[in-house]
C-alpha atoms as a PDB file:
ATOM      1  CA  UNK A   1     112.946 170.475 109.640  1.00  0.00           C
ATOM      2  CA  UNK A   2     109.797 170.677 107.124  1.00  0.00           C
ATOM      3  CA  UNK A   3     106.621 171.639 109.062  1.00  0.00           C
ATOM      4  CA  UNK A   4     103.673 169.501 108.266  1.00  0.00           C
ATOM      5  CA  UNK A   5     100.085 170.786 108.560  1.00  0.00           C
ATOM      6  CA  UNK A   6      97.315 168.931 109.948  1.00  0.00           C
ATOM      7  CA  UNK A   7      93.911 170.083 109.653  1.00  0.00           C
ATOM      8  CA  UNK A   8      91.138 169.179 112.339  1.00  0.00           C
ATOM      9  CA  UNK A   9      87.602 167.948 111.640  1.00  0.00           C
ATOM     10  CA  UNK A  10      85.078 167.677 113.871  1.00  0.00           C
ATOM     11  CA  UNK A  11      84.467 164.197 114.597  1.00  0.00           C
ATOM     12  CA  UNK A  12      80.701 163.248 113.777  1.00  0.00           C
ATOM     13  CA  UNK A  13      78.436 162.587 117.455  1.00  0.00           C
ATOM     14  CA  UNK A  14      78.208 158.837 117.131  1.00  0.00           C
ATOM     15  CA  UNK A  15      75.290 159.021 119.026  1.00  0.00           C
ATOM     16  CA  UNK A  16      72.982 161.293 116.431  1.00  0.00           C
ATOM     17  CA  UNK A  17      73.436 158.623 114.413  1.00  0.00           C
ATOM     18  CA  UNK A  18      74.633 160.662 111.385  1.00  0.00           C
ATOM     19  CA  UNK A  19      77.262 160.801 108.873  1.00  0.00           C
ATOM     20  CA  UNK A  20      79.387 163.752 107.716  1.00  0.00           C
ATOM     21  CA  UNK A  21      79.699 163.267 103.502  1.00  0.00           C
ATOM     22  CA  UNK A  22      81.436 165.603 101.410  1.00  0.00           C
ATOM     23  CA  UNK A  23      79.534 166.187  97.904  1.00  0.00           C
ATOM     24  CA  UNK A  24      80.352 168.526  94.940  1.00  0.00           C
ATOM     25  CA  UNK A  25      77.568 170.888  93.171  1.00  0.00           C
ATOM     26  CA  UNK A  26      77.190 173.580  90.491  1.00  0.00           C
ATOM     27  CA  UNK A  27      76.664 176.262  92.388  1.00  0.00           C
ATOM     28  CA  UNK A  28      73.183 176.935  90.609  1.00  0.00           C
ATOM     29  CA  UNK A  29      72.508 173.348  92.963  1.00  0.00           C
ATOM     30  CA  UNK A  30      73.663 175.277  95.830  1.00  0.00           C
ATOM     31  CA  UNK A  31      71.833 178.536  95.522  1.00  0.00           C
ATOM     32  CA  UNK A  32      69.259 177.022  95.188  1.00  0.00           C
ATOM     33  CA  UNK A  33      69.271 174.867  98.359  1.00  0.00           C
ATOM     34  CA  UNK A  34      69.971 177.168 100.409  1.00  0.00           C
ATOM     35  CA  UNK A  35      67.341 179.581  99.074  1.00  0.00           C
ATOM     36  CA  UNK A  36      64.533 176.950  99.793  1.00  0.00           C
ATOM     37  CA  UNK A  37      66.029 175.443 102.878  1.00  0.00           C
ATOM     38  CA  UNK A  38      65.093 178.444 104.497  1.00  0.00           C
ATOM     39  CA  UNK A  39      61.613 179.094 102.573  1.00  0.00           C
ATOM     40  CA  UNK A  40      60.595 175.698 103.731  1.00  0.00           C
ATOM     41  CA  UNK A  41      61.480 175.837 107.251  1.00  0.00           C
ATOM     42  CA  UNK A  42      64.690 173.595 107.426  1.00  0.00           C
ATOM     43  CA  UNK A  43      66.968 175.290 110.322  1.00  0.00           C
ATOM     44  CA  UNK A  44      70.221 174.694 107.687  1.00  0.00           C
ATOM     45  CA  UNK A  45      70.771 173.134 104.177  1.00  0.00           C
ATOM     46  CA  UNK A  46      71.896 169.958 105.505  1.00  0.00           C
ATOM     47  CA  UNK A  47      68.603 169.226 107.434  1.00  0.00           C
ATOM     48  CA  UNK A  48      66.518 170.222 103.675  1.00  0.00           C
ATOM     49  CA  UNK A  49      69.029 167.822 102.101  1.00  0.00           C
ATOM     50  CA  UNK A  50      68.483 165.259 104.429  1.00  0.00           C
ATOM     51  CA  UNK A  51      64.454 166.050 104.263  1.00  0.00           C
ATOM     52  CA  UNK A  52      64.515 165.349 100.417  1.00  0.00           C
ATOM     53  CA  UNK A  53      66.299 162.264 100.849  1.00  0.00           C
ATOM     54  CA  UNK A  54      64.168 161.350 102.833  1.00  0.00           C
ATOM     55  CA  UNK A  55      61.276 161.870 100.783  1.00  0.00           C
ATOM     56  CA  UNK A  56      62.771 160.479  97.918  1.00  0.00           C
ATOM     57  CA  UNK A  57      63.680 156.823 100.032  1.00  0.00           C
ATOM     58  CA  UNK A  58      59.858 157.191 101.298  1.00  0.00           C
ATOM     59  CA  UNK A  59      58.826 157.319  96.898  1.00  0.00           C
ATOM     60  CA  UNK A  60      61.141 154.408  96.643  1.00  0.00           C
ATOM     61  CA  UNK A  61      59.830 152.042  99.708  1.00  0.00           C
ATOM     62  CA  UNK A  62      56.012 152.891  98.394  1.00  0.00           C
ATOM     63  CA  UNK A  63      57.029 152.174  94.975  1.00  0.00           C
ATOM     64  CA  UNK A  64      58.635 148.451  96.036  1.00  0.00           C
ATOM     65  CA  UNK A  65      55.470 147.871  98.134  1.00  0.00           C
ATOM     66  CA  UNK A  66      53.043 149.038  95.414  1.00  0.00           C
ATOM     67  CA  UNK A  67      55.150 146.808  93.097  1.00  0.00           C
ATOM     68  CA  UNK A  68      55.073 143.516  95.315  1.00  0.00           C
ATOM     69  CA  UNK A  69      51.768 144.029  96.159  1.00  0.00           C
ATOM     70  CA  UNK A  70      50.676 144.439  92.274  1.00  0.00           C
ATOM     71  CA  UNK A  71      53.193 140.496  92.019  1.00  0.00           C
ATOM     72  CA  UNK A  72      50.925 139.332  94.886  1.00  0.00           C
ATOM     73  CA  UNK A  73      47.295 139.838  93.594  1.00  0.00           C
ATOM     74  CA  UNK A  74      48.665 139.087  89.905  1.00  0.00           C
ATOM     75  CA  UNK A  75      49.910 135.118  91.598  1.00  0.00           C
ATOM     76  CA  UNK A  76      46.431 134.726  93.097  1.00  0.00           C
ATOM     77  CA  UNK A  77      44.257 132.020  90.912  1.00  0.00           C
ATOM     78  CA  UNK A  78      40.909 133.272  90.047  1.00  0.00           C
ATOM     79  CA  UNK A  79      38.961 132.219  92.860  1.00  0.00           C
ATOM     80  CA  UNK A  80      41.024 133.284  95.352  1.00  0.00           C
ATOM     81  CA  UNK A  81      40.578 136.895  93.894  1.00  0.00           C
ATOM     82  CA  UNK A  82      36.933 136.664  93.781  1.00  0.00           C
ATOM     83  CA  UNK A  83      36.607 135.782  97.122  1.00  0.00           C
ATOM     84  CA  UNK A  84      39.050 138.477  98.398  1.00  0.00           C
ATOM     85  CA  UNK A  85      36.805 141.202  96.192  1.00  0.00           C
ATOM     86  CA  UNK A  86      33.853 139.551  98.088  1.00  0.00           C
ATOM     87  CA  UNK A  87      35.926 140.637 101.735  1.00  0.00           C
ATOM     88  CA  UNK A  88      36.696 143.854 100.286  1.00  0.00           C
ATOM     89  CA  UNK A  89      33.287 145.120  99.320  1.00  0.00           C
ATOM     90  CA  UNK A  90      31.651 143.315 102.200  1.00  0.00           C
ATOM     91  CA  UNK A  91      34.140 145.449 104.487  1.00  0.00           C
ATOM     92  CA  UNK A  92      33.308 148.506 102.183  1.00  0.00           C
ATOM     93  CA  UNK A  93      29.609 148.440 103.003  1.00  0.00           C
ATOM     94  CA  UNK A  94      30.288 148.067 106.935  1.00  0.00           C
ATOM     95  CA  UNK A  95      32.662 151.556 106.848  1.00  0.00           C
ATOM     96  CA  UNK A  96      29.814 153.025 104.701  1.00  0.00           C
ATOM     97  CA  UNK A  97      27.024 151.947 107.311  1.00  0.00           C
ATOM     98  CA  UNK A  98      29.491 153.252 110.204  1.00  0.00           C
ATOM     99  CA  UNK A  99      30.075 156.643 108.587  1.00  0.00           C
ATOM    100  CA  UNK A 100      26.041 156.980 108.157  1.00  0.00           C
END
């Protein structure tokens, strides 16, 4: 009778909330993650991973903001922007007073 093998894997804690992916690097990529997961303070390489994701979905969320805010000032008719440069400077001057 052929014997088959069967491998166990830890099965992710559904409560953490995380996902177990499998990704393939040179292994210049993985020298040097783990040589600066430990120089900036991450306890393993999968917590600095998941720190520069992180930072990098942070970049992207500002950038969308920044770019729908840019769409939403450019849409304004000319009036409207004067008077909300009028709000802005007038709330300018009262943090300047408060900081005096």
């Amino acid at each position: 009778m052929p014997r088959t093998r069967t491998t166990s894997r830890k099965t992710p804690n559904r409560s953490s909330g995380k996902e177990r992916i499998t990704v393939s690097l040179s292994k210049e990529k993985v020298r040097f993650l783990k040589a600066h997961s430990g120089q900036r303070g991450a306890p393993s390489v999968s917590a600095y991973v998941e720190r520069l994701v992180a930072d990098a979905q942070a970049r992207a969320e500002l950038e969308k903001l920044s770019a729908h805010t840019a769409l939403y000032y450019d849409s304004l008719s000319a009036k409207a922007a004067e008077e909300l440069g009028a709000w802005g400077e007038l709330g300018e001057s009262a943090l300047a007073t408060e900081e005096e």
